[in-house]
Structures are given as structure tokens and as C-alpha cells.
PDB file of N, CA and C in Angstrom:
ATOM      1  N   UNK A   1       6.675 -24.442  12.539  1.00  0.00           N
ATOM      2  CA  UNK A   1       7.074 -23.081  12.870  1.00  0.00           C
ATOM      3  C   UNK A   1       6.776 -22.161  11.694  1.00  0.00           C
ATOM      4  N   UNK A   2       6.578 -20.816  12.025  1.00  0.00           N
ATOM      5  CA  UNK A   2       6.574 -19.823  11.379  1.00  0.00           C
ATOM      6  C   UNK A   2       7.579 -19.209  11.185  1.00  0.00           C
ATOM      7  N   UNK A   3       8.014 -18.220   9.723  1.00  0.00           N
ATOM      8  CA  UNK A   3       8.706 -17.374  10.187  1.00  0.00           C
ATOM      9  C   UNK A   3       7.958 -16.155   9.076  1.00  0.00           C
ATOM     10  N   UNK A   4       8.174 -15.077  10.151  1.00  0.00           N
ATOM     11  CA  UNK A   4       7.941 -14.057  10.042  1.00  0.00           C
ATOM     12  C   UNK A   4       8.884 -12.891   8.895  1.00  0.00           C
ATOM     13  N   UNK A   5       8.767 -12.445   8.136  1.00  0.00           N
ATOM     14  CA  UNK A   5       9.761 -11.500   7.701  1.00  0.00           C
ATOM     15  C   UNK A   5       8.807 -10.054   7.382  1.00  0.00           C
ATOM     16  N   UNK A   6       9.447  -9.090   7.932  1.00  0.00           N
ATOM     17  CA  UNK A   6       8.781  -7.959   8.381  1.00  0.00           C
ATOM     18  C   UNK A   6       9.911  -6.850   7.009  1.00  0.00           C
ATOM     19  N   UNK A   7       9.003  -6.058   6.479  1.00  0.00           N
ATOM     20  CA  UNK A   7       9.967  -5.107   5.915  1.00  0.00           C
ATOM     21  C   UNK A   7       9.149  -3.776   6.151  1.00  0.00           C
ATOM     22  N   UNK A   8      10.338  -2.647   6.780  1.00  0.00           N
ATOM     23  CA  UNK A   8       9.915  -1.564   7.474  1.00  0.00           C
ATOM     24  C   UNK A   8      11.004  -0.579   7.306  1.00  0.00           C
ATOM     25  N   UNK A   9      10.371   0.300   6.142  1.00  0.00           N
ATOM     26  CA  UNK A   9      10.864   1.513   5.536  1.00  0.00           C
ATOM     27  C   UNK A   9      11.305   2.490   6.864  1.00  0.00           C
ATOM     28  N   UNK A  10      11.741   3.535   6.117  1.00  0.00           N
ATOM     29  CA  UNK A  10      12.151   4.683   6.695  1.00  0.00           C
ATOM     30  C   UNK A  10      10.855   5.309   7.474  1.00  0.00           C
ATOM     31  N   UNK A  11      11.114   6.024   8.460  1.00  0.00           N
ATOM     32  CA  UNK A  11       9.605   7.172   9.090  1.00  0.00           C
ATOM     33  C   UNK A  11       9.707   8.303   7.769  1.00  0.00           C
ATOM     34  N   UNK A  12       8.198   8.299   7.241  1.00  0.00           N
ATOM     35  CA  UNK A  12       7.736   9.121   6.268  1.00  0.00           C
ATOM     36  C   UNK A  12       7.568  10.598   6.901  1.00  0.00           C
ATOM     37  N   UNK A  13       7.340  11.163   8.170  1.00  0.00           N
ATOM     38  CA  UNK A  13       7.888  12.381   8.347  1.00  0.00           C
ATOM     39  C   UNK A  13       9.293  12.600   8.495  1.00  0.00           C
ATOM     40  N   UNK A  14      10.156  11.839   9.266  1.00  0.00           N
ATOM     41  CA  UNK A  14      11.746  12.373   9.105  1.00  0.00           C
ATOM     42  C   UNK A  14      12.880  11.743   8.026  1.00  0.00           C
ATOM     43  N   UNK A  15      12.172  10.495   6.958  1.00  0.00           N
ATOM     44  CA  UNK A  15      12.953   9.952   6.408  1.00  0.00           C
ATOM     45  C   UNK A  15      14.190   9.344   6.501  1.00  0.00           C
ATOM     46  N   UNK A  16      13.999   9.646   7.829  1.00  0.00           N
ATOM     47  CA  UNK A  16      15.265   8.470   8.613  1.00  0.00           C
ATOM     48  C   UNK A  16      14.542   6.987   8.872  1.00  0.00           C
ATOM     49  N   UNK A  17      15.948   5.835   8.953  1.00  0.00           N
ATOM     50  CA  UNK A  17      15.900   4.880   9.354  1.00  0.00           C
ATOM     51  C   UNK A  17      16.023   4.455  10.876  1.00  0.00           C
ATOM     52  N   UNK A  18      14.354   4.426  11.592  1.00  0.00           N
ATOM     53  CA  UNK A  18      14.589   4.700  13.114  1.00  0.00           C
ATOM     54  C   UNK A  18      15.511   3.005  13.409  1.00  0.00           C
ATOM     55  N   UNK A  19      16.255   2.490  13.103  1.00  0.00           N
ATOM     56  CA  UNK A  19      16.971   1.508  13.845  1.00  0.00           C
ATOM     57  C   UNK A  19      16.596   1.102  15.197  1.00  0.00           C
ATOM     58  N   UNK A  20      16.625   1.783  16.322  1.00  0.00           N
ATOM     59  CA  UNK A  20      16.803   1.280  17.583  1.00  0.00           C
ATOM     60  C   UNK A  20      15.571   1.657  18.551  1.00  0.00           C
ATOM     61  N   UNK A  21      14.292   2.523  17.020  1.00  0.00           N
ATOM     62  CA  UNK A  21      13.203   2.283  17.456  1.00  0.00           C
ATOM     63  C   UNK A  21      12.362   1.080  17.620  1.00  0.00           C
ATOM     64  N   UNK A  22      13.322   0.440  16.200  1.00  0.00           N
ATOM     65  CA  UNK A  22      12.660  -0.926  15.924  1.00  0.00           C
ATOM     66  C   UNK A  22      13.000  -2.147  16.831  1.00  0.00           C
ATOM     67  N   UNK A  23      14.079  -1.875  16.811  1.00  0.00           N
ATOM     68  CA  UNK A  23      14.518  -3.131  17.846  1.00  0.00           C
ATOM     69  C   UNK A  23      13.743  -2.851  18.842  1.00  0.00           C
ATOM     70  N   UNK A  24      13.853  -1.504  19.497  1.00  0.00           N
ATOM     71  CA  UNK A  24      13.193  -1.418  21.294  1.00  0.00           C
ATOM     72  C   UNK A  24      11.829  -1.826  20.977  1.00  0.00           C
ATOM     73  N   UNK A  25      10.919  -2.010  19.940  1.00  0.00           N
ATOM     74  CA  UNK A  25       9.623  -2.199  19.982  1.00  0.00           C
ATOM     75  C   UNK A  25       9.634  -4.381  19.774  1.00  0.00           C
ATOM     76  N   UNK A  26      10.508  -3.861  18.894  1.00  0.00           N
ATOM     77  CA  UNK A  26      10.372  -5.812  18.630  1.00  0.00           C
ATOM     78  C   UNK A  26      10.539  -6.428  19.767  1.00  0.00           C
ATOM     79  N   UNK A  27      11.776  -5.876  20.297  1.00  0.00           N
ATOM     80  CA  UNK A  27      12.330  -6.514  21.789  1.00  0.00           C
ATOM     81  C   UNK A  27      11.541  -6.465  22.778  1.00  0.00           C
ATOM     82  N   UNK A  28      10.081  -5.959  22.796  1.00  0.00           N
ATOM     83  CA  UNK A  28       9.705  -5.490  23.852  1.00  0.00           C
ATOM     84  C   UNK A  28       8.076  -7.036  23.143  1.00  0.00           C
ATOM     85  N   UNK A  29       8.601  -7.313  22.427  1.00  0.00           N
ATOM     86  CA  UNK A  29       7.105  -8.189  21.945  1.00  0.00           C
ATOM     87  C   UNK A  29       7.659  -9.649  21.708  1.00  0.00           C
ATOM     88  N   UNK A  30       9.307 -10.131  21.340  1.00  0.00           N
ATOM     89  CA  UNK A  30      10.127 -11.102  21.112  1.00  0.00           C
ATOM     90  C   UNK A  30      11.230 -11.198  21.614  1.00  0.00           C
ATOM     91  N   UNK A  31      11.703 -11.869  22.468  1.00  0.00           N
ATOM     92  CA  UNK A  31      13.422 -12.057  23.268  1.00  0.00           C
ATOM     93  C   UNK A  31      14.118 -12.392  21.648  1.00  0.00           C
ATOM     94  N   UNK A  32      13.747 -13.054  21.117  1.00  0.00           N
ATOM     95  CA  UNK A  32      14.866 -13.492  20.002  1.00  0.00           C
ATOM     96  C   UNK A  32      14.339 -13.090  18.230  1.00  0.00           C
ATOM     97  N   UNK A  33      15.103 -12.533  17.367  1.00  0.00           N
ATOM     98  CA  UNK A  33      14.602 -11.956  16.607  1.00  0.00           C
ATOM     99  C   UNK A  33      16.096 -11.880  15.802  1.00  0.00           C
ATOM    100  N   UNK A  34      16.175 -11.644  14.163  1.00  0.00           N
ATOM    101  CA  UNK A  34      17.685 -11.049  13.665  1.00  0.00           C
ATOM    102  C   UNK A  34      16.679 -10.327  12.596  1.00  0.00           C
ATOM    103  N   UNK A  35      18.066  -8.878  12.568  1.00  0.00           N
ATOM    104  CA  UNK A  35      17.443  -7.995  11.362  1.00  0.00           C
ATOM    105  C   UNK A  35      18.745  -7.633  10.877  1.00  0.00           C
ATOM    106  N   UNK A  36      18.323  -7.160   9.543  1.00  0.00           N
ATOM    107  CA  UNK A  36      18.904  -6.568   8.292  1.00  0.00           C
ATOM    108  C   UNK A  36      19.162  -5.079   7.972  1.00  0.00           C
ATOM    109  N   UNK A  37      19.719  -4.539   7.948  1.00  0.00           N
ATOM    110  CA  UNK A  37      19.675  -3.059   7.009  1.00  0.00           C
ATOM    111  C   UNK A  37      19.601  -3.286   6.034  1.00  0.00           C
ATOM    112  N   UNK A  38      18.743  -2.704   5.096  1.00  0.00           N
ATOM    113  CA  UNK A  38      18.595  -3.430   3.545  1.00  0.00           C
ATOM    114  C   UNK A  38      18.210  -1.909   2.695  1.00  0.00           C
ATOM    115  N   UNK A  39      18.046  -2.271   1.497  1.00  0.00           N
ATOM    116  CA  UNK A  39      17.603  -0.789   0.495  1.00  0.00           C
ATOM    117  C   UNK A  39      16.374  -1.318   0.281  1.00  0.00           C
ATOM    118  N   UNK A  40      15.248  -0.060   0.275  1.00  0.00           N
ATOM    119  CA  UNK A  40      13.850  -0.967  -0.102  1.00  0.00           C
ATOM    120  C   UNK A  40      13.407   0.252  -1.034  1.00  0.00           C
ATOM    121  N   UNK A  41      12.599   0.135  -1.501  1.00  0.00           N
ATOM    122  CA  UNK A  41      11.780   1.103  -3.022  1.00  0.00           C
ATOM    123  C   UNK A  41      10.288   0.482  -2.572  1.00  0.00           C
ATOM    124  N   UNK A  42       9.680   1.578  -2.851  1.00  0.00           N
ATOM    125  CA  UNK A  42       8.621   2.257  -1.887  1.00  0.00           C
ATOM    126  C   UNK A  42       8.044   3.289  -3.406  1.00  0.00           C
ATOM    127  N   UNK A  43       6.792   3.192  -4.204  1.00  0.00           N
ATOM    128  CA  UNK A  43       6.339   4.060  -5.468  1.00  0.00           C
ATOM    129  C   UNK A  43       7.689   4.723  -6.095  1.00  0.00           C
ATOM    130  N   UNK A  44       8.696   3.772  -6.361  1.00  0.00           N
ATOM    131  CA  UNK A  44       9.910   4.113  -7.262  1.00  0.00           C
ATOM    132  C   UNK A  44      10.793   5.217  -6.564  1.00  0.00           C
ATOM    133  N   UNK A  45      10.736   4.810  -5.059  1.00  0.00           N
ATOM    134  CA  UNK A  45      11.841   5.559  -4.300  1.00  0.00           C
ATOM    135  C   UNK A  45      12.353   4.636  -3.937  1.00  0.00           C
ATOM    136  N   UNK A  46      13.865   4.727  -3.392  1.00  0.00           N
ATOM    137  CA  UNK A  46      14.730   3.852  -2.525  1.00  0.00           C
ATOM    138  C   UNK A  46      14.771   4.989  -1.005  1.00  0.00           C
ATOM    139  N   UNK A  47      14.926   3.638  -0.481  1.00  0.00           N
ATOM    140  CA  UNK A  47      15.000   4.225   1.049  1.00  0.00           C
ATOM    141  C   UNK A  47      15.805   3.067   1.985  1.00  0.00           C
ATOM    142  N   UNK A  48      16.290   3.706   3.060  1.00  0.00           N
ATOM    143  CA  UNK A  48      17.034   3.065   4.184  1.00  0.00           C
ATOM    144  C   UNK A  48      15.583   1.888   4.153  1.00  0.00           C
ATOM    145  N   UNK A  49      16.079   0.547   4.628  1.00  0.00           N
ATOM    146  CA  UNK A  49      15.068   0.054   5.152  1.00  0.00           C
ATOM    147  C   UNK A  49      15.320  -1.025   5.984  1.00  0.00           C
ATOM    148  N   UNK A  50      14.227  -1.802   7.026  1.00  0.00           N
ATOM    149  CA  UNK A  50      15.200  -2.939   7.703  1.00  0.00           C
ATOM    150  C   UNK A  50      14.305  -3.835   7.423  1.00  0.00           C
ATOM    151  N   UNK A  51      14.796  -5.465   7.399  1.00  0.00           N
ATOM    152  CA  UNK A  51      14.677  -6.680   7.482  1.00  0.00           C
ATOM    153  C   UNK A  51      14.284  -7.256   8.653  1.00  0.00           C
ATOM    154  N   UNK A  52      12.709  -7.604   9.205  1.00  0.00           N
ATOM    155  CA  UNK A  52      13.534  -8.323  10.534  1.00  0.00           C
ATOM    156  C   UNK A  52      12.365  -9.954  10.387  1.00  0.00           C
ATOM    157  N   UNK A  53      13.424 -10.797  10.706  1.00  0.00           N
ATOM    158  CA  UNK A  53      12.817 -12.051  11.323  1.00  0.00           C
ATOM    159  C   UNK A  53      12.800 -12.518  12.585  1.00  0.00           C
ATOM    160  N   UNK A  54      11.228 -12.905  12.502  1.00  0.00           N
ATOM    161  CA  UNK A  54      10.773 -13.827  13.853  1.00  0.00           C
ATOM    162  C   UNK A  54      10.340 -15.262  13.677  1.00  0.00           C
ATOM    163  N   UNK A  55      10.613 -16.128  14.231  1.00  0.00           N
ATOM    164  CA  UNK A  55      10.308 -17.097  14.519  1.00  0.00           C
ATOM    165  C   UNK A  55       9.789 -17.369  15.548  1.00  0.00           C
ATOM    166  N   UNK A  56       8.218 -18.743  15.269  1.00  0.00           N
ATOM    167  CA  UNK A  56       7.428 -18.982  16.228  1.00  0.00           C
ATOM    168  C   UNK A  56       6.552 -19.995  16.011  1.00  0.00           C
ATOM    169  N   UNK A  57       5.791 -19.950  17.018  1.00  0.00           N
ATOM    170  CA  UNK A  57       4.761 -21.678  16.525  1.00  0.00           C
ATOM    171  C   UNK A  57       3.627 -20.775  15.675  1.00  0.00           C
ATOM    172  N   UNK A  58       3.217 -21.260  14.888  1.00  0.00           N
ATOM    173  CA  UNK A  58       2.031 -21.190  14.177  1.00  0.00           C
ATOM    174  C   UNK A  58       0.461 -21.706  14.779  1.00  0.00           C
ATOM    175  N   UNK A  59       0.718 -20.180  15.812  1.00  0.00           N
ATOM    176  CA  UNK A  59      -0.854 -20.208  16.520  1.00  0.00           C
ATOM    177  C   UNK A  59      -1.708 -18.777  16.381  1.00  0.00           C
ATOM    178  N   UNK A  60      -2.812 -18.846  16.500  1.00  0.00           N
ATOM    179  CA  UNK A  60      -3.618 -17.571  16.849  1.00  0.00           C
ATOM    180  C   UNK A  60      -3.225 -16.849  17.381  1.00  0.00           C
ATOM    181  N   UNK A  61      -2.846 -16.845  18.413  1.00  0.00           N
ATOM    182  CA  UNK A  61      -1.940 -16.035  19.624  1.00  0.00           C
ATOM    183  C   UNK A  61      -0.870 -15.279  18.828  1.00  0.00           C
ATOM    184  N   UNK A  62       0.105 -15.904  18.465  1.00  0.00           N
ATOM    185  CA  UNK A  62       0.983 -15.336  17.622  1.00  0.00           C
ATOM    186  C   UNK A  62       1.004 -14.460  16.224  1.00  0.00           C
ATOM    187  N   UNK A  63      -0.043 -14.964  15.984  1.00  0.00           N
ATOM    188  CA  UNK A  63      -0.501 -13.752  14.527  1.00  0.00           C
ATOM    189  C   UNK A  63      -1.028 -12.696  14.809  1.00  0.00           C
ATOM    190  N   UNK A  64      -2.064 -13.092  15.958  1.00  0.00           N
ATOM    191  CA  UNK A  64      -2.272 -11.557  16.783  1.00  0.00           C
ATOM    192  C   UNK A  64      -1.293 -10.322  17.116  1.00  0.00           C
ATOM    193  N   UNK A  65      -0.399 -11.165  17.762  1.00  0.00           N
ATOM    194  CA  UNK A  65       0.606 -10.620  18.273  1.00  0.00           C
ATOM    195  C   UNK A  65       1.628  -9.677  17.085  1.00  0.00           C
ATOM    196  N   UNK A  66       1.692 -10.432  15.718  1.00  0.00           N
ATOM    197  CA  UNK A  66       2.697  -9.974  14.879  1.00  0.00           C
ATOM    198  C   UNK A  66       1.540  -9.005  14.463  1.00  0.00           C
ATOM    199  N   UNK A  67       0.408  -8.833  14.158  1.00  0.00           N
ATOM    200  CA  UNK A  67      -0.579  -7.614  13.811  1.00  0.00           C
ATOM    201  C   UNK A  67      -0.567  -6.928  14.494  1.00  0.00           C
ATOM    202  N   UNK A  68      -0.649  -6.769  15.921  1.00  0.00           N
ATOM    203  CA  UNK A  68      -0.557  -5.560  16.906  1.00  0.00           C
ATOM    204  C   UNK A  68       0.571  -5.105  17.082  1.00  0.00           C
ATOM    205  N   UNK A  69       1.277  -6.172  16.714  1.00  0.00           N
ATOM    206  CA  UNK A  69       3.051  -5.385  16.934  1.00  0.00           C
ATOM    207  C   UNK A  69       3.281  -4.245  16.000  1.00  0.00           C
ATOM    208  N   UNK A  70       2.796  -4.662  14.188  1.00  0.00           N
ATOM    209  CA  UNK A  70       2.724  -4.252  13.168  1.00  0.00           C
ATOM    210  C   UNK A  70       2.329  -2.826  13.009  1.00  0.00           C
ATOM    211  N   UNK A  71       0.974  -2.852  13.212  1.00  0.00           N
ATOM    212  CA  UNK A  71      -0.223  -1.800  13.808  1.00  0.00           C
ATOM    213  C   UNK A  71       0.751  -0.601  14.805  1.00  0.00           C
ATOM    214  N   UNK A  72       1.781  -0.945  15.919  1.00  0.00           N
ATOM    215  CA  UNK A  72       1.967  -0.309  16.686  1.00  0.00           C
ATOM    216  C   UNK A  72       3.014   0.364  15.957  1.00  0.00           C
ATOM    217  N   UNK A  73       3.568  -0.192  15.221  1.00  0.00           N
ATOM    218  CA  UNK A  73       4.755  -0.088  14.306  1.00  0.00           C
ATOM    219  C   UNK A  73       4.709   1.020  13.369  1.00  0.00           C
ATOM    220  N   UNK A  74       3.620   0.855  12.388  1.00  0.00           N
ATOM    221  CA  UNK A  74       3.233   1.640  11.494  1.00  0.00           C
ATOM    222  C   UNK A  74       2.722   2.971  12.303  1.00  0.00           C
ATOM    223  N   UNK A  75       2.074   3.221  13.323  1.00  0.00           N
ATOM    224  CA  UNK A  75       1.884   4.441  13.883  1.00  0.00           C
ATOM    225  C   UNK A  75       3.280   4.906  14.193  1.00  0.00           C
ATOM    226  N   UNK A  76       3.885   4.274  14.625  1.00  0.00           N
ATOM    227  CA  UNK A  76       5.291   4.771  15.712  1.00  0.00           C
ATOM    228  C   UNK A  76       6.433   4.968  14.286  1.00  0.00           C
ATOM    229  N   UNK A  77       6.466   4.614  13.477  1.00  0.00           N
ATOM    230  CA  UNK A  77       7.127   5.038  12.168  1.00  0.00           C
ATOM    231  C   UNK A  77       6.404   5.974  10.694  1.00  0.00           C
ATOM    232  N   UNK A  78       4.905   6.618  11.032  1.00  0.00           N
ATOM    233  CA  UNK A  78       4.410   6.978  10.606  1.00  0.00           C
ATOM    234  C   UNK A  78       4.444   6.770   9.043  1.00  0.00           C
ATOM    235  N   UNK A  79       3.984   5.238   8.995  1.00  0.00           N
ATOM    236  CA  UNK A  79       4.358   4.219   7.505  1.00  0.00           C
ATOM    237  C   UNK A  79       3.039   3.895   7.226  1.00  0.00           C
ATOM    238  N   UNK A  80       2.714   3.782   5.852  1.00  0.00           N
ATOM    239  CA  UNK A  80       1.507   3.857   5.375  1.00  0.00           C
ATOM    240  C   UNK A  80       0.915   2.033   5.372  1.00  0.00           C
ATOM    241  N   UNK A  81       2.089   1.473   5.206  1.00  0.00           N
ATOM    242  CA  UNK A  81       2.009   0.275   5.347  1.00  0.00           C
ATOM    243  C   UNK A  81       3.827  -0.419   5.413  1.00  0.00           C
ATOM    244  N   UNK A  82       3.603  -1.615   6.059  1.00  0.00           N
ATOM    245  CA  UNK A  82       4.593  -2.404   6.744  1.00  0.00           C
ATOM    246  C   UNK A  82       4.586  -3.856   5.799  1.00  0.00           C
ATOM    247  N   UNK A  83       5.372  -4.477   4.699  1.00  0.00           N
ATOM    248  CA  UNK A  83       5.244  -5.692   4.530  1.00  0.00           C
ATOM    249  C   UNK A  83       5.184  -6.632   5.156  1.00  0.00           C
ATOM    250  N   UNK A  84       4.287  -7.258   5.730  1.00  0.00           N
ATOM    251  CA  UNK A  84       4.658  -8.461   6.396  1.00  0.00           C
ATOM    252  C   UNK A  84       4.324  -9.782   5.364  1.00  0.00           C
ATOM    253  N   UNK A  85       5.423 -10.994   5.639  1.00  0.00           N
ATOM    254  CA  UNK A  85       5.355 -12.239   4.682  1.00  0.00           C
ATOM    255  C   UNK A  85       5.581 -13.748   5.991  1.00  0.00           C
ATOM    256  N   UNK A  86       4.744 -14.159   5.609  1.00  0.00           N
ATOM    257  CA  UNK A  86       4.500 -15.258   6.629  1.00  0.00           C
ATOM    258  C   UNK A  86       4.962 -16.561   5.925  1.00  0.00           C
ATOM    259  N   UNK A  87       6.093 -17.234   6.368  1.00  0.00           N
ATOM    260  CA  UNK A  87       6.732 -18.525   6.064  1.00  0.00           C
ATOM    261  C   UNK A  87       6.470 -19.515   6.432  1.00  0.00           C
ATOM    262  N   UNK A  88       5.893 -20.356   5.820  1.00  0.00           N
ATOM    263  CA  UNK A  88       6.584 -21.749   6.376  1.00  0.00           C
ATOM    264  C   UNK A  88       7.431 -22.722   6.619  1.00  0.00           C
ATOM    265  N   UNK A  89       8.159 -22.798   8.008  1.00  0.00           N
ATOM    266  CA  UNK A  89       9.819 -23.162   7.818  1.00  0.00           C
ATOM    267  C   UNK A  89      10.059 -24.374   8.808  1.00  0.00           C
ATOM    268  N   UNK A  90      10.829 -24.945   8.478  1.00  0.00           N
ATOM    269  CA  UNK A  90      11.499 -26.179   9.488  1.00  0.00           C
ATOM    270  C   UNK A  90      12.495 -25.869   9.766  1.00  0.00           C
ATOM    271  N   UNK A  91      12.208 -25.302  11.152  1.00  0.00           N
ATOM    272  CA  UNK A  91      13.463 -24.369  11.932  1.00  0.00           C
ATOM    273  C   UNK A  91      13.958 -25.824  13.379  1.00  0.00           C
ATOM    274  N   UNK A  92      15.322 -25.699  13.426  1.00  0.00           N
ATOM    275  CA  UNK A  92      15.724 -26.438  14.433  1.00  0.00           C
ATOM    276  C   UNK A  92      16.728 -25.782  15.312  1.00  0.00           C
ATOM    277  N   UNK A  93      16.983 -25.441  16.292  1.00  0.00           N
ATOM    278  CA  UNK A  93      17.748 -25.358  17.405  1.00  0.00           C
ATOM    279  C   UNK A  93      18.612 -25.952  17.593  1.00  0.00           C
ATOM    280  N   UNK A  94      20.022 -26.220  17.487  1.00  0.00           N
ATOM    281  CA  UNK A  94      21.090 -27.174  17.895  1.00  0.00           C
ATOM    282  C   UNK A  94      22.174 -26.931  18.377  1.00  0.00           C
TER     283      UNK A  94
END
């Protein structure tokens, strides 16, 4: 399995933290997902920022998927760029 950890600043025109933009977009690409409110620094600014992890199999399909999600992301939060960090994890269900 993969896991995904996504870090996604504030929208650079309103400097708000769109929250429930993010979810409605994640949710609309992953049923299961957990995120963070976190502080992030951005060229020696702090800003609202969120945390989110996904978990998944480690296929083509799926990296696609976290790039177009990304891509859709960064337009729809008008962000110059989006961290994404790709894990390798031994995730279990129980």
C-alpha cells in the first residue's frame, strides 16, 4: 500500500482555508481519507493549512488519479503548488 500525504495551503486569492472545498473534491475521488488542520509556511509565511491522507494499492491507476486530483486542486485553490509525499506503508484493516 501507499500512502499518500497531501499538504494544501490556503487559496492565494482569498487567503482563506477552503476546508469543505477540500473534502467535497477528495470525497468526490476517495470514499475514505483523514485530514488535519495544520500551520504550514509557504516563502517564510505561515498560513491555515490542511493535512490529508489517502491510502491505496500502489498502481498506475492510482497515481494518475492522485495527479489529476492534485492538478484539479491547485486550480480550484488557486495554489502555485500542492505538496504531495508518497509513502510506503504496511497498512492493515482490523
Amino acid at each position: 500500500m501507499i500512502k499518500y500525504n497531501l499538504y494544501i495551503g490556503s487559496n492565494n486569492d482569498t487567503k482563506q482555508l477552503e476546508e469543505k472545498h477540500i473534502i467535497d473534491l477528495v470525497s468526490a475521488w476517495y470514499e475514505g481519507f483523514t485530514c488535519y488542520k495544520v500551520k504550514g509556511f509557504w516563502k517564510g509565511v505561515s498560513e491555515d493549512a490542511m493535512k490529508v491522507e489517502i491510502c491505496v494499492e500502489d498502481t498506475s491507476v492510482n497515481t494518475l488519479a492522485i495527479n489529476q486530483m492534485v492538478i484539479e486542486m491547485k486550480r480550484m485553490l488557486n495554489q502555485e503548488s500542492i505538496m504531495v509525499e508518497k509513502v510506503n506503508s504496511v497498512i492493515e484493516f482490523k
